[in-house]
Protein backbone atom coordinates (compact mmCIF):
# COMPACT_ATOMS: atom_id res chain seq x y z
CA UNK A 1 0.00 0.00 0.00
CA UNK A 2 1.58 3.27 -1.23
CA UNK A 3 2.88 5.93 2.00
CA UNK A 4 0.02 8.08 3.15
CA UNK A 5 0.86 11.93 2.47
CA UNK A 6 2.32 13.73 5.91
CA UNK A 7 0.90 17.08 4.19
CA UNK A 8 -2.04 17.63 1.66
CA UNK A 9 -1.78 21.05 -0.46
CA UNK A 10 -5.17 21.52 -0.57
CA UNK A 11 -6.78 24.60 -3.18
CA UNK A 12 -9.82 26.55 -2.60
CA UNK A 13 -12.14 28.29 -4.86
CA UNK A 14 -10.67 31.87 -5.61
CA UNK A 15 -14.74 32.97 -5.54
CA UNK A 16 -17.30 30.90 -6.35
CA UNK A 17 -17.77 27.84 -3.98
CA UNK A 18 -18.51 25.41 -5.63
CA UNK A 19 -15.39 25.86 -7.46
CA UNK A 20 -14.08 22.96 -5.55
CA UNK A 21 -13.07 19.38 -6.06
CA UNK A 22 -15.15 16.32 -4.34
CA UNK A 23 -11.52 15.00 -3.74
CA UNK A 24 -10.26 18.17 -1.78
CA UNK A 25 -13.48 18.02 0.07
CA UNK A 26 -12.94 14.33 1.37
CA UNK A 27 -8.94 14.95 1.97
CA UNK A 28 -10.26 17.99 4.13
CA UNK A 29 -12.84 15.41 6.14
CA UNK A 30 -10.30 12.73 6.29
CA UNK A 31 -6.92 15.03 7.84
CA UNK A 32 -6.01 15.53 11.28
CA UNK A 33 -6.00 18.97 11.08
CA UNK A 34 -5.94 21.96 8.55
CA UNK A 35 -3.58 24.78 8.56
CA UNK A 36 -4.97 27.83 7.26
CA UNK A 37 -3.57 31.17 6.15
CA UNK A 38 -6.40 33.02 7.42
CA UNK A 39 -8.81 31.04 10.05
CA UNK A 40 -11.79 33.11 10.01
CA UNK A 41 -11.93 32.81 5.63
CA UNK A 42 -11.00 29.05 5.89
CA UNK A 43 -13.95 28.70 8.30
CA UNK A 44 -16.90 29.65 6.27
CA UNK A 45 -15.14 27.39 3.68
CA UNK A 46 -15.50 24.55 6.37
CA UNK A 47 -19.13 25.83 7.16
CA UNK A 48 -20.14 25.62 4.08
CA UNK A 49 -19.17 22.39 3.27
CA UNK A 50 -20.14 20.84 6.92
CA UNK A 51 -16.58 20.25 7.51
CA UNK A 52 -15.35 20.17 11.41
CA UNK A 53 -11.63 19.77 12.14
CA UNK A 54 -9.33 21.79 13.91
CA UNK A 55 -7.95 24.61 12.37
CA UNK A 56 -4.69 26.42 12.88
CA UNK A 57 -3.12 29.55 11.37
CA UNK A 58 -0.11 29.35 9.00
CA UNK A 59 0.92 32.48 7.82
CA UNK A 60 3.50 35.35 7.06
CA UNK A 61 3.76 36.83 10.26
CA UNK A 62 3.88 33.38 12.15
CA UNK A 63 5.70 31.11 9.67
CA UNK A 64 8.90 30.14 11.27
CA UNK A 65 7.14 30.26 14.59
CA UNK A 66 5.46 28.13 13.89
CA UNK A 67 6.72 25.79 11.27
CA UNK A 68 8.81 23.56 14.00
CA UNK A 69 6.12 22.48 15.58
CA UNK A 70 3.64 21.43 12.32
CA UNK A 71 6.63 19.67 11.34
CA UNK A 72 6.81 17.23 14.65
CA UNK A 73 3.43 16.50 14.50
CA UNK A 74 3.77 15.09 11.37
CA UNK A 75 6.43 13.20 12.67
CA UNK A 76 4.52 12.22 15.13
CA UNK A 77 2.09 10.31 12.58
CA UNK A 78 -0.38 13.37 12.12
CA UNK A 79 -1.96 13.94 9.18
CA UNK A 80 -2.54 17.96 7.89
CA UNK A 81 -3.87 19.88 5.02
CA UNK A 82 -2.51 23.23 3.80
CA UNK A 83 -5.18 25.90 2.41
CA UNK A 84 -4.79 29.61 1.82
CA UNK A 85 -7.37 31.97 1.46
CA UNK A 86 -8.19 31.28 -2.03
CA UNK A 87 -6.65 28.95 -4.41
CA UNK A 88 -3.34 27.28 -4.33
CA UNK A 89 -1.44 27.01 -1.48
CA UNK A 90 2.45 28.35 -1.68
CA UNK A 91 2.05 30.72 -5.27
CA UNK A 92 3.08 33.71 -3.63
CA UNK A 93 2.44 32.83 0.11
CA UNK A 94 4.26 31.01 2.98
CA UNK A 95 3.06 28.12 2.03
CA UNK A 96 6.46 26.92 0.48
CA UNK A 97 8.48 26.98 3.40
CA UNK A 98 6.23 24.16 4.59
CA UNK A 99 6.52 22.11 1.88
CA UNK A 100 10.10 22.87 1.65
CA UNK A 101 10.79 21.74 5.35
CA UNK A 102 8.47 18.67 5.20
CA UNK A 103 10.65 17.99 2.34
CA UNK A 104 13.72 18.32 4.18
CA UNK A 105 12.37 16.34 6.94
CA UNK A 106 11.50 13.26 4.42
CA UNK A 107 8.03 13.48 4.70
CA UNK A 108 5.48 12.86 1.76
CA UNK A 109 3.79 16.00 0.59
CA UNK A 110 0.92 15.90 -2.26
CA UNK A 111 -0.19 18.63 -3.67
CA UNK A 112 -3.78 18.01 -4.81
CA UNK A 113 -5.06 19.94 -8.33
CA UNK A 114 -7.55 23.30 -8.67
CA UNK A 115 -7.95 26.62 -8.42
CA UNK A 116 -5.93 29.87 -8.90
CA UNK A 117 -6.37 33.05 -10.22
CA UNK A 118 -3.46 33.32 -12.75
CA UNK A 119 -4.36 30.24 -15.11
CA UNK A 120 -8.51 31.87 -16.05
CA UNK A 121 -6.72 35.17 -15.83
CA UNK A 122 -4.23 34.65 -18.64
CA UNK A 123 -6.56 33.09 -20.75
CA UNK A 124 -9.35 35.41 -20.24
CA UNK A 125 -6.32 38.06 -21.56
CA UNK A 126 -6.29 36.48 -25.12
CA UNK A 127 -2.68 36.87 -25.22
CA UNK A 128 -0.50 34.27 -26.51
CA UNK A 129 -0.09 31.43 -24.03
CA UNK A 130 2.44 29.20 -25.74
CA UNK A 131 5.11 30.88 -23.49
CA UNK A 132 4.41 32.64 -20.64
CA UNK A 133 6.00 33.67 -17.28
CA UNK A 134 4.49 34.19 -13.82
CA UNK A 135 6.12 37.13 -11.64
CA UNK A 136 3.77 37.17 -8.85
CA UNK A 137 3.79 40.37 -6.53
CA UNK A 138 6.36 42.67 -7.65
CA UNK A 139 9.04 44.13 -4.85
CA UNK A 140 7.15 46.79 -2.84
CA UNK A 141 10.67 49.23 -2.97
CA UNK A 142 14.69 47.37 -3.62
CA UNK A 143 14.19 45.28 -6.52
CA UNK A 144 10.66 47.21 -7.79
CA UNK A 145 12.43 49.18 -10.63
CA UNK A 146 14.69 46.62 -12.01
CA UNK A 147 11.43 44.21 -12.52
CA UNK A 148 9.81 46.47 -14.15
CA UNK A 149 12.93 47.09 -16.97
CA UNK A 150 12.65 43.27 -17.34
CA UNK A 151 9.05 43.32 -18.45
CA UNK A 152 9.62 46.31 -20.35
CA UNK A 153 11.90 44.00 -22.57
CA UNK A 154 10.27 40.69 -22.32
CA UNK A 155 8.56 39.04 -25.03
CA UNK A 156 6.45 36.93 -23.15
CA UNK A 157 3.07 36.88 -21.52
CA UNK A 158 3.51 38.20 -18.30
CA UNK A 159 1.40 37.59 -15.23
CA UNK A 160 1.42 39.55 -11.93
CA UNK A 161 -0.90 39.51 -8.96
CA UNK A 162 -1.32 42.88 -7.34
CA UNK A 163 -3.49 44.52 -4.60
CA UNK A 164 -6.41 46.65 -5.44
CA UNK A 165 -5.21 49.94 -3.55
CA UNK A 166 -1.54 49.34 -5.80
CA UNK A 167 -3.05 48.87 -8.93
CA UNK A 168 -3.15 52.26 -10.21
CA UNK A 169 0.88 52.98 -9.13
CA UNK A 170 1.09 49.69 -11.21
CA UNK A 171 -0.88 50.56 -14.08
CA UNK A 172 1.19 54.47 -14.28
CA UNK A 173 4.43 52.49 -14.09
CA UNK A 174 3.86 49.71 -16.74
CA UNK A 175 2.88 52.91 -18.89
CA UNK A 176 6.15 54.63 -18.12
CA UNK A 177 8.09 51.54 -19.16
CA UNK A 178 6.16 50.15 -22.01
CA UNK A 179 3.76 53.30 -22.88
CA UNK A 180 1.11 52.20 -25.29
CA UNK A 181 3.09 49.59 -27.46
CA UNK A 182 1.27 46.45 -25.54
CA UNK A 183 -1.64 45.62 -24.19
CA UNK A 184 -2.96 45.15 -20.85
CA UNK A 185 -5.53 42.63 -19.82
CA UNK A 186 -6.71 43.65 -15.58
CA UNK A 187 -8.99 40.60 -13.96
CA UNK A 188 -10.21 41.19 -11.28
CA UNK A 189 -13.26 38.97 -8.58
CA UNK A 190 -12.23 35.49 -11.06
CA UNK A 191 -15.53 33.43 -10.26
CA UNK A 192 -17.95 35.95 -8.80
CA UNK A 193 -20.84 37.78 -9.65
CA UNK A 194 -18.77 41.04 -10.64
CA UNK A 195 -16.35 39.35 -12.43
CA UNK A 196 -14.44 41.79 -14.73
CA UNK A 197 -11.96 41.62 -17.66
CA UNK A 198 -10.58 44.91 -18.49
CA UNK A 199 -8.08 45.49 -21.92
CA UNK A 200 -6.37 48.20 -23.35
CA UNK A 201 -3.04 50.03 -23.17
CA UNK A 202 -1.69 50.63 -19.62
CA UNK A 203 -3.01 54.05 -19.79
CA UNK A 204 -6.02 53.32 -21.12
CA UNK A 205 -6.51 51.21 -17.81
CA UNK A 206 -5.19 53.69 -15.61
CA UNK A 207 -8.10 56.45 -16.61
CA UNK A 208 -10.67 53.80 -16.83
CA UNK A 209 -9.95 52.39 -12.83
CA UNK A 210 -9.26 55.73 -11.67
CA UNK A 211 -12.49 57.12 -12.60
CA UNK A 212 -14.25 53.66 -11.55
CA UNK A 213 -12.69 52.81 -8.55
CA UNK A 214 -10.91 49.37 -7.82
CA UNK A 215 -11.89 46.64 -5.79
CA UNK A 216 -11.30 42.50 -5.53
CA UNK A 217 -8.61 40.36 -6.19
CA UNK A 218 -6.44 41.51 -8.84
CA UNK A 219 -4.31 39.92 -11.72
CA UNK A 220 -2.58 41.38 -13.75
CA UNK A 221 -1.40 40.28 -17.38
CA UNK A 222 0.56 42.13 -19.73
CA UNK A 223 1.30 41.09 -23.70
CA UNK A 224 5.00 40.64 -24.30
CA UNK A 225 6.96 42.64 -26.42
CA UNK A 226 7.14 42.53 -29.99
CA UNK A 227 10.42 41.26 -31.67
């Protein structure tokens, strides 16, 4: 009988709820406990879905805290499932040092399939998919500039996540870099009701969400340059 996973990597719907798998339901029933990047989100989750284990935080500001002592419990025989707020665990959150460790340690991980935001965002865009790369959050300061010269000269699709009150900073510096010779594609709420796909240059964007207003989940995706 194959080794029973230590850790699950569990996704969860980016919006809509049902957006779910019956597998990451049942893995979520069978565990020992779930570690969660956010309790109180991960809770209506559980709600939702009748779902009563114990839950513990694993996040940014708790991380190595904490880490040492998920780890021993898993030594220990304990089974646990990873979840984030919404969609994959470890793309652009803590998440990795866990696996990392448990990998260290020599204990199974598996990371089970389903949502995130950048995969319906980047084909929503309509932008060539055949190569693509994923940048995640950009640097907030050291580092911010430099990224932003890179995808002024790459010719692939690029993806970025970003928060809603950054978006129009990010928006008037992709225009600085790459003014109006590529297009923009800004998703935003993936899977619920308001759902919105907004194209055009990088200023074009810029007027449009600075009259409008921004809110929800952001991603980002930006056409690569023409050779």
């Amino acid at each position: 009988m194959p080794e029973k996973p230590s850790l699950y990597i569990v996704p969860t719907p980016i919006g809509n709820l049902e957006d779910i798998t019956l597998r990451a339901l049942r893995i979520l029933k069978e565990v020992d406990m779930i570690l969660a990047e956010d309790t109180r989100t991960s809770s209506k989750l559980l709600r939702h879905y009748d779902i009563d284990k114990p839950l513990q935080s694993f996040h940014i500001h708790n991380e190595h805290r904490t880490l040492g002592r998920f780890i021993d419990q898993m030594k220990e025989g304990q089974c646990l499932a990873l979840v984030s707020d919404a969609g994959t665990p470890a793309i652009s959150d803590p998440g990795f040092l866990l696996v990392r460790e448990c990998i260290r340690e020599g204990l199974k991980v598996e990371c089970l399939p389903g949502p995130t935001a950048f995969v319906p965002a980047l084909v929503n865009s309509g932008f060539p998919l055949h190569n693509f790369v994923f940048e995640g959050f950009l640097p907030h300061k050291k580092g911010r500039q430099t990224a932003l010269k890179k995808i002024a000269t790459d010719d692939r699709t690029v993806v970025l996540y970003e928060s809603p009150h950054r978006l129009l900073k990010l928006l008037k510096e992709l225009n600085e870099h790459i003014g109006d010779t590529r297009q923009v594609c800004v998703c935003r709420e993936l899977s619920k009701l308001y759902e919105e796909n907004a194209r055009g240059t990088a200023n074009e964007l810029f007027i449009y969400f600075d009259k409008k207003g921004v809110k929800g989940e952001i991603v980002v995706v930006i056409s690569g340059k023409e050779s």
